[in-house]
C-alpha atoms as a PDB file:
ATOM      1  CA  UNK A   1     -14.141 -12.526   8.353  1.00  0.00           C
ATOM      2  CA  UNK A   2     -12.848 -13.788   5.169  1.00  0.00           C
ATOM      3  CA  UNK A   3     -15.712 -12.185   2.865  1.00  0.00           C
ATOM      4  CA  UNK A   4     -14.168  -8.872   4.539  1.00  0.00           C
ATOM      5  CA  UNK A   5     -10.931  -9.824   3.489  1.00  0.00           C
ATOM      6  CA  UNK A   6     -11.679 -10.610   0.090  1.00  0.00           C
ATOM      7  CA  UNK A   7     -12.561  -7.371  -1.082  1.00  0.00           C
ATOM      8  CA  UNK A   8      -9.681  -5.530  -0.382  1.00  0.00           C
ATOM      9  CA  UNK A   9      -7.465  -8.005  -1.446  1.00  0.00           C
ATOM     10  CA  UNK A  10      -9.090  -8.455  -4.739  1.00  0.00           C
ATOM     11  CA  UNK A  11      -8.876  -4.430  -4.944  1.00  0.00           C
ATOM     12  CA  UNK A  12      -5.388  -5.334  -6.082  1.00  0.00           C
ATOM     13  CA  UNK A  13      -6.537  -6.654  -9.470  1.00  0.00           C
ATOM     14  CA  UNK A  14      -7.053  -3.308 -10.605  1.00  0.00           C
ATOM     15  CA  UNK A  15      -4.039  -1.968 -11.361  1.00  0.00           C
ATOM     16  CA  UNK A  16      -0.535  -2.685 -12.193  1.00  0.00           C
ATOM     17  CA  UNK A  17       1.440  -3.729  -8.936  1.00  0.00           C
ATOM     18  CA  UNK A  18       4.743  -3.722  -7.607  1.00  0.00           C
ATOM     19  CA  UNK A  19       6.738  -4.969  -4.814  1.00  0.00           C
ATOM     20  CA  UNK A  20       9.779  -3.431  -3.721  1.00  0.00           C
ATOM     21  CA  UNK A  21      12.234  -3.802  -0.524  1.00  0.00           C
ATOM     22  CA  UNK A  22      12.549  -0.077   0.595  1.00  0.00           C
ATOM     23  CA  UNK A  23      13.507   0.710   3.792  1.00  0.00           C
ATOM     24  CA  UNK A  24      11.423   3.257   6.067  1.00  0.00           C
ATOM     25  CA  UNK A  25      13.956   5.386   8.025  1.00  0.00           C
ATOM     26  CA  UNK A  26      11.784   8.220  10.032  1.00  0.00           C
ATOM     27  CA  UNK A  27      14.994   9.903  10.376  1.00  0.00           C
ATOM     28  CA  UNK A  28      15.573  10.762   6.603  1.00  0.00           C
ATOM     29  CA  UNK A  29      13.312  13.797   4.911  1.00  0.00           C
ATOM     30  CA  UNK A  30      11.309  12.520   2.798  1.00  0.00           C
ATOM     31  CA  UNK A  31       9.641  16.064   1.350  1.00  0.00           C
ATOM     32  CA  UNK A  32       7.374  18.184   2.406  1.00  0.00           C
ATOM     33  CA  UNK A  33       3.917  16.418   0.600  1.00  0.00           C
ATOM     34  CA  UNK A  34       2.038  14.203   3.011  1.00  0.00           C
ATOM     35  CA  UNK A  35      -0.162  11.786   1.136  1.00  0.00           C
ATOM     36  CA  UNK A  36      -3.686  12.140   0.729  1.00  0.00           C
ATOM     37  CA  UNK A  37      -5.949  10.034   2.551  1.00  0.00           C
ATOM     38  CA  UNK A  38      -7.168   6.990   0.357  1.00  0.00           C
ATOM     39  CA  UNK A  39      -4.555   7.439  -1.775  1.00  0.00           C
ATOM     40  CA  UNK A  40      -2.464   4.283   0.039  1.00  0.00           C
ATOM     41  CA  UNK A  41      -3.979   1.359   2.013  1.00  0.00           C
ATOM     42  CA  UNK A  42      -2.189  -0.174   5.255  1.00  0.00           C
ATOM     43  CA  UNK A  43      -1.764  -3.126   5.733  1.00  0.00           C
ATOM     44  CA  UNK A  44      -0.387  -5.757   8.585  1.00  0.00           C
ATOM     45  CA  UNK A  45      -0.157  -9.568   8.680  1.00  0.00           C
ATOM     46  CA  UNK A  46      -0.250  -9.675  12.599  1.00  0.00           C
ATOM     47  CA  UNK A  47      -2.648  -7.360  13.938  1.00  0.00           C
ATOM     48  CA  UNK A  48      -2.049  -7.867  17.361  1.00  0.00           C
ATOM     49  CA  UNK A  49       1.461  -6.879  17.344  1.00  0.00           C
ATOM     50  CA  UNK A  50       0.098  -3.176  16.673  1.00  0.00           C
ATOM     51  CA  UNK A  51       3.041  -1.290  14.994  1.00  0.00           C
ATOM     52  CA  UNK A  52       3.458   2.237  15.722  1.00  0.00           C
ATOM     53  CA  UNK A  53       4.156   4.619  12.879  1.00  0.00           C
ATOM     54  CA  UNK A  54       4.004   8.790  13.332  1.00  0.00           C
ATOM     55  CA  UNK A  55       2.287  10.936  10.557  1.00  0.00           C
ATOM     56  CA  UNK A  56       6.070  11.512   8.890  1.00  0.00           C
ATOM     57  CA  UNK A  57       5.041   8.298   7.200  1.00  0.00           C
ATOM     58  CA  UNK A  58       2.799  10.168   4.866  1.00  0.00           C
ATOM     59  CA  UNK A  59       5.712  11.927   3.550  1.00  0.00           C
ATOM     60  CA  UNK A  60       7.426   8.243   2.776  1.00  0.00           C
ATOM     61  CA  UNK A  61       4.113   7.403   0.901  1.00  0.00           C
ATOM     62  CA  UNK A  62       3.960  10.368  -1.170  1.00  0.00           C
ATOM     63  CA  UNK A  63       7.491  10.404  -2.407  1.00  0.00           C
ATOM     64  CA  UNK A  64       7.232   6.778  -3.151  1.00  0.00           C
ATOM     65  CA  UNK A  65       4.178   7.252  -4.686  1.00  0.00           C
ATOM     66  CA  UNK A  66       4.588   6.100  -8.588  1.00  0.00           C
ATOM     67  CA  UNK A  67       3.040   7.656 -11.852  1.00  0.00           C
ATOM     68  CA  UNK A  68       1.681   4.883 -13.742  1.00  0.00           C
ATOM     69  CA  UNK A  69       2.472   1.821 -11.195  1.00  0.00           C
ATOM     70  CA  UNK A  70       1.052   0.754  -7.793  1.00  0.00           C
ATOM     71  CA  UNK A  71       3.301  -0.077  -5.793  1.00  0.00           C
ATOM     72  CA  UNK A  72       3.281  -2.148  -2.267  1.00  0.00           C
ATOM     73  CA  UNK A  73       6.212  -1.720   0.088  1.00  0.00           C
ATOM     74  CA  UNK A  74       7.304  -3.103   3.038  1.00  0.00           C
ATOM     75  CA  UNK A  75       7.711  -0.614   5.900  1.00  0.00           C
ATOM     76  CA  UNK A  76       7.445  -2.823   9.300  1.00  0.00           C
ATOM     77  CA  UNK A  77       8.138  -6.280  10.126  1.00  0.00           C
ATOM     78  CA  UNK A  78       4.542  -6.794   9.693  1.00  0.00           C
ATOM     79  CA  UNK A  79       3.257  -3.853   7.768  1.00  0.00           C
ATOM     80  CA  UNK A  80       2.715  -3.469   4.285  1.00  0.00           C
ATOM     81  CA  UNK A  81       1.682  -0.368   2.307  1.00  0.00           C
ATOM     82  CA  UNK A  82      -0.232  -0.218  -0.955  1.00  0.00           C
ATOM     83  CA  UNK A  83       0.453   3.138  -2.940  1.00  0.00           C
ATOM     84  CA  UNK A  84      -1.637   3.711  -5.865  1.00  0.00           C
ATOM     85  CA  UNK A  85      -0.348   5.586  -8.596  1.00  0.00           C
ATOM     86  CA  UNK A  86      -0.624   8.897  -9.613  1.00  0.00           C
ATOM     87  CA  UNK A  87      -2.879   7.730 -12.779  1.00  0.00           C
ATOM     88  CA  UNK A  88      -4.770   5.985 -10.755  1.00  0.00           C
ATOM     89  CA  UNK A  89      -5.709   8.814  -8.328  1.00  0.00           C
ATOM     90  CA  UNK A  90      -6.035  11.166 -11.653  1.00  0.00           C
ATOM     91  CA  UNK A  91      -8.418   8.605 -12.931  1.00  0.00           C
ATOM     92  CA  UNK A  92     -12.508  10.103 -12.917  1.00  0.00           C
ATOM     93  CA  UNK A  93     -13.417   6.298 -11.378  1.00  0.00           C
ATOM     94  CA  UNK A  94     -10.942   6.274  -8.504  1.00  0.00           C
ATOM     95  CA  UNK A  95     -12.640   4.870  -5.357  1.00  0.00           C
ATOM     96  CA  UNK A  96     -10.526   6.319  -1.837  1.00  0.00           C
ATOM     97  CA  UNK A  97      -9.125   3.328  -0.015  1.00  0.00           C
ATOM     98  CA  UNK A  98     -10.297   2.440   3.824  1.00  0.00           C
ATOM     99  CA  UNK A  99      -8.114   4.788   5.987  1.00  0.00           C
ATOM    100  CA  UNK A 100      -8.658   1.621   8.406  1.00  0.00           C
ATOM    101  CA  UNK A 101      -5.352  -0.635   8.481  1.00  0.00           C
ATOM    102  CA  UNK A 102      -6.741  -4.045   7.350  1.00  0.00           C
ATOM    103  CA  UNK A 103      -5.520  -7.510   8.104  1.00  0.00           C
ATOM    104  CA  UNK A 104      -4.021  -9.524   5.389  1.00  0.00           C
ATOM    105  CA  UNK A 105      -1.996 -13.509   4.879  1.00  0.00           C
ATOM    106  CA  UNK A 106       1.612 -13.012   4.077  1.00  0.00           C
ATOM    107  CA  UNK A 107       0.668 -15.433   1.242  1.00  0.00           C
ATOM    108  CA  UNK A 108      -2.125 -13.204   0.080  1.00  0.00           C
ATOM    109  CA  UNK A 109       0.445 -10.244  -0.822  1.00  0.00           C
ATOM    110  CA  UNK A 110       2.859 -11.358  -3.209  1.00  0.00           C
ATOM    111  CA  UNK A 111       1.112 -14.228  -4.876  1.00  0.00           C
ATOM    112  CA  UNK A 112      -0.745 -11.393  -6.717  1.00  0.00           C
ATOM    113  CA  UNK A 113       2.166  -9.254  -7.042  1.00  0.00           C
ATOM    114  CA  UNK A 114       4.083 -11.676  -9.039  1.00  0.00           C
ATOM    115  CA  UNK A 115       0.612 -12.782 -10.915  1.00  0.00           C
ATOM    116  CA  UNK A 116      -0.003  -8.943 -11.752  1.00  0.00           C
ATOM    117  CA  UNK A 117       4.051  -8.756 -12.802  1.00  0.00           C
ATOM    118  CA  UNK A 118       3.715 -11.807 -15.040  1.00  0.00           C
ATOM    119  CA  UNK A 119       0.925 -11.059 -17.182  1.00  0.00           C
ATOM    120  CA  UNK A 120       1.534  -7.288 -17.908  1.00  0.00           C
END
């Protein structure tokens, strides 16, 4: 189970990454692009509470999406999202992301974030 978590979680070494407190609102119009899939991995550090999102998330994901930063965002009390950026997609050795929500440690998140901050 861990070996499975690993991989992902060391996915975040490849690029720049962010953490920001944004709020998701499903009320507010967030465009009218819907990200691609593979283009933003979900994330949850209790996967048995099972939070329910509706596909207007997509458009939250794309118009968060950044140019040359990845970004991960809160959007649930448990759920995280990682949104890679635009360069990244652009780039010809992009690999999609797992449209599978995966199971991470609170810890795990923002240890790297502020690891990947520090040293760019």
């Amino acid at each position: 189970m861990k070996a499975t978590l690993l991989i992902p979680i060391f996915f975040f070494f490849h690029s720049f990454v962010f953490s920001q407190t944004i709020t998701y609102d499903a009320s507010l119009n967030y465009g009218t692009i819907e990200a691609a899939p593979g283009t933003y991995q979900l994330m949850t550090t209790e996967p048995k509470v099972g939070e329910v999102f509706t596909s207007h998330l997509l458009y939250f994901i794309e118009a968060h999406r950044e140019i040359k930063k990845t970004v991960i965002l809160q959007i649930g009390n448990y759920t995280f999202v990682k949104i890679l950026s635009k360069n990244y997609i652009n780039n010809p050795s992009y690999i999609r992301l797992s449209s599978e929500i995966i199971a991470v440690d609170y810890n795990d998140i923002f240890p790297i974030v502020e690891f990947e901050t520090k040293t760019k």
